[in-house]
Protein backbone atom coordinates (compact mmCIF):
# COMPACT_ATOMS: atom_id res chain seq x y z
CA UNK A 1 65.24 120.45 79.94
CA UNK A 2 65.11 116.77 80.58
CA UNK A 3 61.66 115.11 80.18
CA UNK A 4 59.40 114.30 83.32
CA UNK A 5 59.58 110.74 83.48
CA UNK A 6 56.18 108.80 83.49
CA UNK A 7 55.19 106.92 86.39
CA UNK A 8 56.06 103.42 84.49
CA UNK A 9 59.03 104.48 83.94
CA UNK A 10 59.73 105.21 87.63
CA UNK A 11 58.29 102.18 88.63
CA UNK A 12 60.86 100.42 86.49
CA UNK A 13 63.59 102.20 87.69
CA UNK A 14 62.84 102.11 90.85
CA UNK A 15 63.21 97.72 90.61
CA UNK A 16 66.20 98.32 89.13
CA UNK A 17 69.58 97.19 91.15
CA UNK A 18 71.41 100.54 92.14
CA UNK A 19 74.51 101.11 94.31
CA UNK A 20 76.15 104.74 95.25
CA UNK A 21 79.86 104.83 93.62
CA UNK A 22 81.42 106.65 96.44
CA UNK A 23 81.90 105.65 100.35
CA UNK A 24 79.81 107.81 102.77
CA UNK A 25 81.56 111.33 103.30
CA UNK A 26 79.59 114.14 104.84
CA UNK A 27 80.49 117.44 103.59
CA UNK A 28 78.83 120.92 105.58
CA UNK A 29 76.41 122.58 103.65
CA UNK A 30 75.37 125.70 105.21
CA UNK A 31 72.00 127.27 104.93
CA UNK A 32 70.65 130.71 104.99
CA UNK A 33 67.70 129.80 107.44
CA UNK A 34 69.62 127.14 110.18
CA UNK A 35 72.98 126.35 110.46
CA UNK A 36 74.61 122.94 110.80
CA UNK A 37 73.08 121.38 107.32
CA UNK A 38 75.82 118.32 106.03
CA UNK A 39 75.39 116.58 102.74
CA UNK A 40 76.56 113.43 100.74
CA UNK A 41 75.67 113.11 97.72
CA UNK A 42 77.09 110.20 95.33
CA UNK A 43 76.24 109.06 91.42
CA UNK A 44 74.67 105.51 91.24
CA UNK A 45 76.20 102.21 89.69
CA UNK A 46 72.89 100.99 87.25
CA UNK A 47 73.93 97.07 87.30
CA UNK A 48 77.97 97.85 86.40
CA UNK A 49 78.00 100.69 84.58
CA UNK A 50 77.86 104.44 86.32
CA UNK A 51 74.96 106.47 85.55
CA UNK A 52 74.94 109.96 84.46
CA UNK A 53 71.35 110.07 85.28
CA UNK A 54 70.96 109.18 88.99
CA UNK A 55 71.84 110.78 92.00
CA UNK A 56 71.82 109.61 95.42
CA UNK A 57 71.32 112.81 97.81
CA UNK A 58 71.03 113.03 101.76
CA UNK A 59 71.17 116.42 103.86
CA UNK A 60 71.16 115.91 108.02
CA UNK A 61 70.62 119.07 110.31
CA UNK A 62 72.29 118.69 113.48
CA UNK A 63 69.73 119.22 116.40
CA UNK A 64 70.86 123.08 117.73
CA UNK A 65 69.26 125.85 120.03
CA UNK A 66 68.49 129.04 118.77
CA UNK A 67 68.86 132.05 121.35
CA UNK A 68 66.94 135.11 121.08
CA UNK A 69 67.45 137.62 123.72
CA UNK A 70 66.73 135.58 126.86
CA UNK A 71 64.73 132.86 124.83
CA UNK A 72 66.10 129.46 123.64
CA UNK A 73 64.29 127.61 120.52
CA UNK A 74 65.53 124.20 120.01
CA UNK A 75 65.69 123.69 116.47
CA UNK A 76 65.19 119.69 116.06
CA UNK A 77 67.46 117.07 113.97
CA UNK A 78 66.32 116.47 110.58
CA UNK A 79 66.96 114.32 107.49
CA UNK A 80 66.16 114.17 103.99
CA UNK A 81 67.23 110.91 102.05
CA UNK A 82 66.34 110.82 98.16
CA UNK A 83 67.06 109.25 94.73
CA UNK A 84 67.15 111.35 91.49
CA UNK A 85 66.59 110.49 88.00
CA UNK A 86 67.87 113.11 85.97
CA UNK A 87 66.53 116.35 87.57
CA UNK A 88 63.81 114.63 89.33
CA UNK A 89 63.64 113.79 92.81
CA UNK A 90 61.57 110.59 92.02
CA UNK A 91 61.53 109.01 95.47
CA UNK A 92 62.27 110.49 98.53
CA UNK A 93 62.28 110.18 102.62
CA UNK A 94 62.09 113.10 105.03
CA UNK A 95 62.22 113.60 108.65
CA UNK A 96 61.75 117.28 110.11
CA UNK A 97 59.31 117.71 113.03
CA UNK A 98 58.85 121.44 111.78
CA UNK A 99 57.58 121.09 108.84
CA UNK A 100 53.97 120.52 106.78
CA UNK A 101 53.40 119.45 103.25
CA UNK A 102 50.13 120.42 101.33
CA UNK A 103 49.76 117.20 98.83
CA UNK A 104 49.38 118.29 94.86
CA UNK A 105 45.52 116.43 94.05
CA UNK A 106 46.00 113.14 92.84
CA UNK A 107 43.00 111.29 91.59
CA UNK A 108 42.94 107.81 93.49
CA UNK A 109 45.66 108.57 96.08
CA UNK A 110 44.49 108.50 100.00
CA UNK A 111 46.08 111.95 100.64
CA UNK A 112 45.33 113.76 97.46
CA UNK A 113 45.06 117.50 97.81
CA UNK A 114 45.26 117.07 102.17
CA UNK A 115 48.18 118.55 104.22
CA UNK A 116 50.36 116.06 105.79
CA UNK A 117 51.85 116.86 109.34
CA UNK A 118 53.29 113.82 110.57
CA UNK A 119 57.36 113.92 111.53
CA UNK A 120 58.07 111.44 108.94
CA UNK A 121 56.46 111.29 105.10
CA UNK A 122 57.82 109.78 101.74
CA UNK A 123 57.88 111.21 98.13
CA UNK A 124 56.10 108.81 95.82
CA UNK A 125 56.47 109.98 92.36
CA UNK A 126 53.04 110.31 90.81
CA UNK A 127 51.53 112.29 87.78
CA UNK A 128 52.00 115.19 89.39
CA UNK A 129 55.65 114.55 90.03
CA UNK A 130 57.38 114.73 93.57
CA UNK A 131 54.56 117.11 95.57
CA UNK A 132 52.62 113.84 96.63
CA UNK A 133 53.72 112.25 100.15
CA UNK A 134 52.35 109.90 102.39
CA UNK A 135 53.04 110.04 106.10
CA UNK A 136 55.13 107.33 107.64
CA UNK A 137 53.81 105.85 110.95
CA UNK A 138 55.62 105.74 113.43
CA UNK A 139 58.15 108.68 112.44
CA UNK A 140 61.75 107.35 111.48
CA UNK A 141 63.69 109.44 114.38
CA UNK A 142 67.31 108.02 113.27
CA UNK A 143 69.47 108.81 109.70
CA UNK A 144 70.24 105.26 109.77
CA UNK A 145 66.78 103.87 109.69
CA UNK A 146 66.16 106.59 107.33
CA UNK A 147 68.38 105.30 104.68
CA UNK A 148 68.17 101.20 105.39
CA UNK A 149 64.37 101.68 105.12
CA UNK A 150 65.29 103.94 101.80
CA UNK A 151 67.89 101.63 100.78
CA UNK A 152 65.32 98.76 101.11
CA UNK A 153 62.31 100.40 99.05
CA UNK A 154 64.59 101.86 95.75
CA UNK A 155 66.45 99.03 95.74
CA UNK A 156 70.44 100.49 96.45
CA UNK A 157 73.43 99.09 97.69
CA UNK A 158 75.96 101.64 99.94
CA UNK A 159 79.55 101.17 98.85
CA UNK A 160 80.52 100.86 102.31
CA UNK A 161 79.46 101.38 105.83
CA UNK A 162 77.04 103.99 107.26
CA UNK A 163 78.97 107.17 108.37
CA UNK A 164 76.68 109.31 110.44
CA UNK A 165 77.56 112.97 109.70
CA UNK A 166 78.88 113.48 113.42
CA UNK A 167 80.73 110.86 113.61
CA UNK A 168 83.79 111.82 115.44
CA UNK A 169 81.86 115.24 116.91
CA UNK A 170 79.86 113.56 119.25
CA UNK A 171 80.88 111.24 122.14
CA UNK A 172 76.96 109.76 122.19
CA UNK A 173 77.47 108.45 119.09
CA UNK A 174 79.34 105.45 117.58
């Protein structure tokens, strides 16, 4: 198994000038709990060269309604935008309304060991890996925020434009 990188050598890598190799191209990638899951995922240009060791991942849920007998649950849109070094998610942004995440205890950190609710939280690789996040205020409620305001913070380049993954499915969109 790869080693855990230490958090100076995230920090470095996270400076670092990074671009995805491939143009934006949404594949579906189906789920056992919800339907509608697409993906893109794309290797990452370090300066020129291509790096075996980083990943660019995003997944997008379409927004759907579940029907159960005479009930209707609307399942919300979500979003998960990340950067991987090796096998290690070492930076990440999510979006899903549904969901909680209990914080691993990390001396020093405001949200050590509490349980983050908001809509909107990032991964910031700490000793204890990827299980520390801090909530993001006000919630990023778009894929495209999402990954400019990614973009921005690890530093990457997308070769080409943005391609929402229903582009072409949906007349409210571009």
């Amino acid at each position: 198994m790869d080693p855990k990188p230490s958090c100076e050598d995230v920090k470095a890598f996270m400076a670092l000038k990074k671009a995805i190799v491939r143009e934006m191209e949404w594949v579906p990638s189906p789920s056992k709990k919800s339907a509608g899951w697409a993906k893109f995922e794309s290797r990452c240009y370090l300066g020129s060269e291509i790096s075996e060791e980083v990943d660019f991942r995003a997944q997008f849920r379409r927004r759907t309604i579940k029907r159960r007998g005479a009930a209707e649950i609307e399942i919300p849109e979500a979003f998960y935008v990340s950067i991987w070094l090796r096998n290690y998610r070492t930076y990440g942004i999510d979006t899903n309304p549904d969901q909680t995440h209990t914080n691993a205890i990390v001396a020093g950190l405001p949200y050590s060991g509490t349980v983050i609710t908001s809509h909107t939280h990032e991964h910031i690789w700490t000793v204890a890996g990827a299980n520390y996040v801090e909530p993001i205020e006000p919630p990023i409620l778009e894929l495209h925020d999402a990954i400019a305001k990614f973009c921005e913070r690890v530093n990457l380049y997308l070769n080409g434009p943005f391609l929402h993954p229903l582009k072409g499915q949906n007349e409210q969109l571009l």
